[in-house]
Protein backbone atom coordinates (compact mmCIF):
# COMPACT_ATOMS: atom_id res chain seq x y z
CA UNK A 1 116.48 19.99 145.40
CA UNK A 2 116.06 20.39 141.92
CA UNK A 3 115.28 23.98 140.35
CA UNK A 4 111.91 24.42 138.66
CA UNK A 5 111.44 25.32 135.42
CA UNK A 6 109.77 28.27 135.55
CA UNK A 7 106.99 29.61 132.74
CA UNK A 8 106.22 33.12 132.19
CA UNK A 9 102.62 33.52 131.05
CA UNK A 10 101.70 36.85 129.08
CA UNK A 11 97.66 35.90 129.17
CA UNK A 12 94.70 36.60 127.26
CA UNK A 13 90.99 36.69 127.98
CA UNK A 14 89.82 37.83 124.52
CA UNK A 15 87.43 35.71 122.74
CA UNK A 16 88.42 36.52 118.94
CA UNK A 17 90.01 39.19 116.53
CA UNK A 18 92.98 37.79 115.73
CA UNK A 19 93.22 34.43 116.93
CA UNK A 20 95.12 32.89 119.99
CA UNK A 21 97.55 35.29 121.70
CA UNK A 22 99.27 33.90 124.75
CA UNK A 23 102.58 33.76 125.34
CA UNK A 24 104.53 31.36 127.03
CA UNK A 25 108.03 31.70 128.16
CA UNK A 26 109.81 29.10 129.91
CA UNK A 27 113.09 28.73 131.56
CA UNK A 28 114.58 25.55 132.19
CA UNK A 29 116.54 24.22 135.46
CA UNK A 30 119.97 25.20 133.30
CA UNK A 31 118.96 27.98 131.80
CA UNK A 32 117.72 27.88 128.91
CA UNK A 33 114.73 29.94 127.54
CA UNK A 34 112.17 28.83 124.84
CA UNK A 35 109.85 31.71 123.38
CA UNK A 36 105.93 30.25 122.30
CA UNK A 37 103.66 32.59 120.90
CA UNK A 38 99.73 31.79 119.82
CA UNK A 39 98.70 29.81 121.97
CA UNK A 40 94.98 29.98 123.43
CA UNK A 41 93.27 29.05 126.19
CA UNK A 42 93.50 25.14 125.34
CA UNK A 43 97.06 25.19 124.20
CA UNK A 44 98.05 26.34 127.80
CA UNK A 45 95.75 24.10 129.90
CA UNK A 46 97.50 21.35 127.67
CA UNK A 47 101.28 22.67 128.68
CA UNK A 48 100.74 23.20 132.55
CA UNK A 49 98.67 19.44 132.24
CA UNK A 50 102.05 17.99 130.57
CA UNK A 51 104.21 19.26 132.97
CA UNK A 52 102.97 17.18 135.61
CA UNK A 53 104.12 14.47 133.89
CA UNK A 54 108.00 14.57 133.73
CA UNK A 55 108.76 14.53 137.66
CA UNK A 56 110.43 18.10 137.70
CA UNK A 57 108.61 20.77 139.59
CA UNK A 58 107.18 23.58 137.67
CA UNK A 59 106.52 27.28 138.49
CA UNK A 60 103.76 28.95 136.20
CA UNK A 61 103.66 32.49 137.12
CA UNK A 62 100.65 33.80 134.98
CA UNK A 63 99.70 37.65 134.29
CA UNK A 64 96.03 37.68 134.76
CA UNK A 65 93.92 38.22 138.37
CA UNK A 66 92.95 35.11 139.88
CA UNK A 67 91.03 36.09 142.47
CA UNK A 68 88.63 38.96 143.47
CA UNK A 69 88.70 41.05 146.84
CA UNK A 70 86.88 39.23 150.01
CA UNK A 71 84.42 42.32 150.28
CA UNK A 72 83.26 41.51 146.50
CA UNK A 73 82.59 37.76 147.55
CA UNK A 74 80.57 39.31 150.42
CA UNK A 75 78.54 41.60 148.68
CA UNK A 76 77.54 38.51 146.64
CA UNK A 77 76.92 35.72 149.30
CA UNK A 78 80.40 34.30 148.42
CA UNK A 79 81.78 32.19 151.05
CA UNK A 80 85.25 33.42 151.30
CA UNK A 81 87.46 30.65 149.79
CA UNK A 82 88.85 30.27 146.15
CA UNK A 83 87.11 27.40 145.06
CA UNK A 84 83.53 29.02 146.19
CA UNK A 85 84.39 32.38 144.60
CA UNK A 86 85.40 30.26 141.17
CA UNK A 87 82.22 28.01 141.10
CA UNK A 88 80.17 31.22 141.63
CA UNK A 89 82.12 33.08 139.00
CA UNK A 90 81.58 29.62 136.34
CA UNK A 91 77.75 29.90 136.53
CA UNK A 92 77.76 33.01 134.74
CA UNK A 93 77.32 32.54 130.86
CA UNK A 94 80.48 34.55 129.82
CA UNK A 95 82.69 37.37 131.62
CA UNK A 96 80.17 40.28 130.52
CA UNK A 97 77.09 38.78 131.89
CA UNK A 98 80.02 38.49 135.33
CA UNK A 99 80.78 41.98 135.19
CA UNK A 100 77.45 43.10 134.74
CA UNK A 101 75.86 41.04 138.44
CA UNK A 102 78.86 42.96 139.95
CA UNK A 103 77.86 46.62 138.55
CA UNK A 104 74.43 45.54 139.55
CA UNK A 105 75.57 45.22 143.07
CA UNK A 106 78.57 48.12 142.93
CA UNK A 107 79.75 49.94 140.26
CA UNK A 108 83.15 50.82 142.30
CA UNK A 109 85.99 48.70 141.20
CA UNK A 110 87.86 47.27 144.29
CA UNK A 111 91.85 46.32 144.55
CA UNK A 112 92.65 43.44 146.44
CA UNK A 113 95.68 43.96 149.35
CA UNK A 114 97.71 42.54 147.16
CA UNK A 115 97.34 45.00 144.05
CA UNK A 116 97.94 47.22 146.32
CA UNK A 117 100.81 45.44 148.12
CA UNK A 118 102.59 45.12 144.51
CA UNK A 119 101.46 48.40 142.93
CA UNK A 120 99.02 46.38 139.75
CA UNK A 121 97.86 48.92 137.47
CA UNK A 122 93.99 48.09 137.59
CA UNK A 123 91.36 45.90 139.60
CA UNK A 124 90.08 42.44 138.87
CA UNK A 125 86.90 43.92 137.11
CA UNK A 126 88.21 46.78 135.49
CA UNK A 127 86.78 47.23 132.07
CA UNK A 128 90.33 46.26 130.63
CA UNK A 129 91.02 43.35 132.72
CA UNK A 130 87.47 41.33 133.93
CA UNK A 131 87.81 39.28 130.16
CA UNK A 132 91.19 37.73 132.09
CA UNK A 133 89.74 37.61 135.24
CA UNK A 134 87.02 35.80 134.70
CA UNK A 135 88.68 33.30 131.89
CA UNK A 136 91.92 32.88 134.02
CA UNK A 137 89.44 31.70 136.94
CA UNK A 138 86.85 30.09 135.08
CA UNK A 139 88.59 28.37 132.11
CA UNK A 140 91.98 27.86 133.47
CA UNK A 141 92.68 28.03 136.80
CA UNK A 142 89.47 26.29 138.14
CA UNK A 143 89.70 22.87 135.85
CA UNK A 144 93.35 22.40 137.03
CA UNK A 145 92.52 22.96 140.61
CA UNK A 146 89.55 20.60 140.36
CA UNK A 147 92.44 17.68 138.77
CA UNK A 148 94.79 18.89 142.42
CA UNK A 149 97.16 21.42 140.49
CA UNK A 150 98.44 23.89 143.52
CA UNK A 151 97.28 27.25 143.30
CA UNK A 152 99.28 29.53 145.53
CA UNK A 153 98.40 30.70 147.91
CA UNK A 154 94.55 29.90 147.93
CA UNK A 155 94.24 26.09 147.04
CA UNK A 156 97.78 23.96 147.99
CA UNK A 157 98.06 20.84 147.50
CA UNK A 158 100.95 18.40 147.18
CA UNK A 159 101.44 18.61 143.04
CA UNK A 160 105.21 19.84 141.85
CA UNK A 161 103.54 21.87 139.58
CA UNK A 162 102.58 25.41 141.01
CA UNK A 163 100.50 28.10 139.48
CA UNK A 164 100.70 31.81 140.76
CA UNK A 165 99.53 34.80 139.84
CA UNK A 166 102.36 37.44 138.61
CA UNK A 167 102.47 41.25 137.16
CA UNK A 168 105.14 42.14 135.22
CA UNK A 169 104.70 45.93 135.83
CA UNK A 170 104.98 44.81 139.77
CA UNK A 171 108.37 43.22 138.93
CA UNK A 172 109.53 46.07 136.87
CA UNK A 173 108.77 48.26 140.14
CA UNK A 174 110.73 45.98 142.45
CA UNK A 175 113.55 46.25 140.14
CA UNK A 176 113.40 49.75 140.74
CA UNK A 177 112.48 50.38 136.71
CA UNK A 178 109.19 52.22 135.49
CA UNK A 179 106.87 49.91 134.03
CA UNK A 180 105.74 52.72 131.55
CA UNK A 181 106.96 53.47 128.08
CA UNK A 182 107.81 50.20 126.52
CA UNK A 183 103.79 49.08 124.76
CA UNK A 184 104.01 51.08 121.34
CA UNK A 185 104.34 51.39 118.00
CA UNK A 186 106.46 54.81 118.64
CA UNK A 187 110.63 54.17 118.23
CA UNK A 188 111.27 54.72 121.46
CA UNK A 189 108.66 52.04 122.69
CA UNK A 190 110.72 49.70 120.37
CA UNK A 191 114.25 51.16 122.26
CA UNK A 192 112.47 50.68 125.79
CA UNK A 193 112.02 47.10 125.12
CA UNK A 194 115.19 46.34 123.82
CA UNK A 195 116.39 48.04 126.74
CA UNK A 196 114.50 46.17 129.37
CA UNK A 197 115.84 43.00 127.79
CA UNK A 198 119.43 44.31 128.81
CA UNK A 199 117.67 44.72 132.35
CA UNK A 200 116.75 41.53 132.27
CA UNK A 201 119.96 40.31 131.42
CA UNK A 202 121.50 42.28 134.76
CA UNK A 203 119.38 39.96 136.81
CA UNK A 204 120.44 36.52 135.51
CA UNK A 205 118.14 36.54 132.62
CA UNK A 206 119.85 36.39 129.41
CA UNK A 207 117.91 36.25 126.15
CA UNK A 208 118.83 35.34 122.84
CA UNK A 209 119.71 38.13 119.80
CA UNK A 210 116.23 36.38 118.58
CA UNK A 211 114.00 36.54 121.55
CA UNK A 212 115.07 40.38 122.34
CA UNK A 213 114.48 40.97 118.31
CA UNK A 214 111.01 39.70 119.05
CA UNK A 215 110.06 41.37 122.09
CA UNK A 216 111.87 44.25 120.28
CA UNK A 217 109.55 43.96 117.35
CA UNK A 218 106.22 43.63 119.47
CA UNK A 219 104.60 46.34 119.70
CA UNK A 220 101.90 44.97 122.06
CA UNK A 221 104.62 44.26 124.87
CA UNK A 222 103.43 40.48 125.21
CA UNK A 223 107.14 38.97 124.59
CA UNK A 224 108.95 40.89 126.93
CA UNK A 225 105.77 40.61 129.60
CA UNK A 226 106.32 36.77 129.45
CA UNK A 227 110.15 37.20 129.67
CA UNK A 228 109.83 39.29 132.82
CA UNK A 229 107.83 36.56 134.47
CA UNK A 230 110.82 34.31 134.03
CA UNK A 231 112.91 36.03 136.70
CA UNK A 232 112.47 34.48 139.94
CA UNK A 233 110.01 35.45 141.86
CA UNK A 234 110.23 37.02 145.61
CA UNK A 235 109.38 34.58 148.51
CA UNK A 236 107.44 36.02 151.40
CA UNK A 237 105.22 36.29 154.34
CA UNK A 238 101.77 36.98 152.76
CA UNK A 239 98.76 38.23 155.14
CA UNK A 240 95.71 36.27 155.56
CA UNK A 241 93.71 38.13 153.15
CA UNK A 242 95.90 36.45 150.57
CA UNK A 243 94.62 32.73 151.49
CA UNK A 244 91.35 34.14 149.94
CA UNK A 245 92.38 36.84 147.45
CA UNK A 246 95.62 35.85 146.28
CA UNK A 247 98.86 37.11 145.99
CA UNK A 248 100.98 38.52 143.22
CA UNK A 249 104.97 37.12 143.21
């Protein structure tokens, strides 16, 4: 069976001040790593639409939540499957007037099992994450599904091209490395992230003098969060809250 070419997606939900920042890095069957930064929301729904066309399946491990905890849907009258929990979240006018029906309702922000099962730094709705949340579900994830784009672990189908929600501070845990010091304009955020990149490199992933000069140079940590997504991710049993809240590889 062929290898996939796997994409490492740093995501953004923000709306404007500065322009498009996603990044997308992508690792082909051989080897081979191509870097793309700016790219917005349209950009990417283009990519992961054009690589259904070549006959090689894809992996698109994205760094955004992509689903909200079952007792959320609940509290709302949400019947507990993906495709539900997206329509719901589409009929809101943008992710503020979102996160304002669930404050409404409760104003604690809930983990799914699987932040907690791989350690993610903040909830679905968290005041620094619901802007990716809600445009991950809304504007990305739920036109693909509705064209039969597989959605692990919530929505399979039989495309080669898979989408799956990833955290690269939950991969930097599992490789036994703190995900903490690297975002920064500081010189030592600059040697953390040049240092990572040698990580990286112990685990089969080796970047070019240029992309580790980039993620070297980014302050923001979006490079090297894309790069990280590029490692493969770990196959295993999830529980059945997943087949309604996700799952983080």
């Amino acid at each position: 069976m062929t290898d996939p070419v796997v994409h490492g997606v740093d995501f953004s939900g923000a709306s404007g001040g500065g322009g498009p920042k996603i990044v997308v890095a992508t690792r082909d069957s051989r080897g081979g790593i191509d870097l793309r930064r700016g790219a917005g929301r349209q950009d990417l729904l283009q990519l992961i639409r054009a690589s259904c066309e070549d006959g090689t399946p894809h992996l698109w491990r994205v760094d955004a939540p992509l689903s909200l905890p079952e007792s959320v849907l609940d509290a709302h009258g949400v019947p507990p499957d993906w495709l539900s929990m997206a329509t719901w979240m589409r009929g809101f006018e943008d992710p503020r007037e979102w996160r304002r029906a669930l404050r409404a309702v409760d104003r604690k922000e809930r983990k799914r099992t699987c932040d907690r099962a791989a350690r993610a730094p903040l909830a679905p709705m968290n005041l620094r994450v619901f802007k990716q949340t809600w445009t991950a579900v809304c504007e990305l994830m739920l036109p693909l599904v509705e064209e039969g784009i597989h959605l692990a672990p919530m929505h399979p189908t039989r495309s080669p091209v898979v989408v799956a929600e990833a955290c690269p501070a939950s991969v930097l845990h599992r490789l036994g490395e703190s995900p903490r010091g690297y975002k920064g304009r500081e010189p030592a955020n600059a040697e953390r992230r040049r240092a990572l990149c040698g990580v990286l490199a112990e685990h089969g992933l080796e970047l070019s003098e240029d992309h580790v000069r980039q993620a070297e140079a980014d302050p923001q940590g979006d490079v090297l969060d894309a790069a990280i997504l590029l490692l493969p991710p770990v196959h295993e049993p999830v529980p059945r809250e997943a087949l309604v809240e996700g799952w983080i590889w």
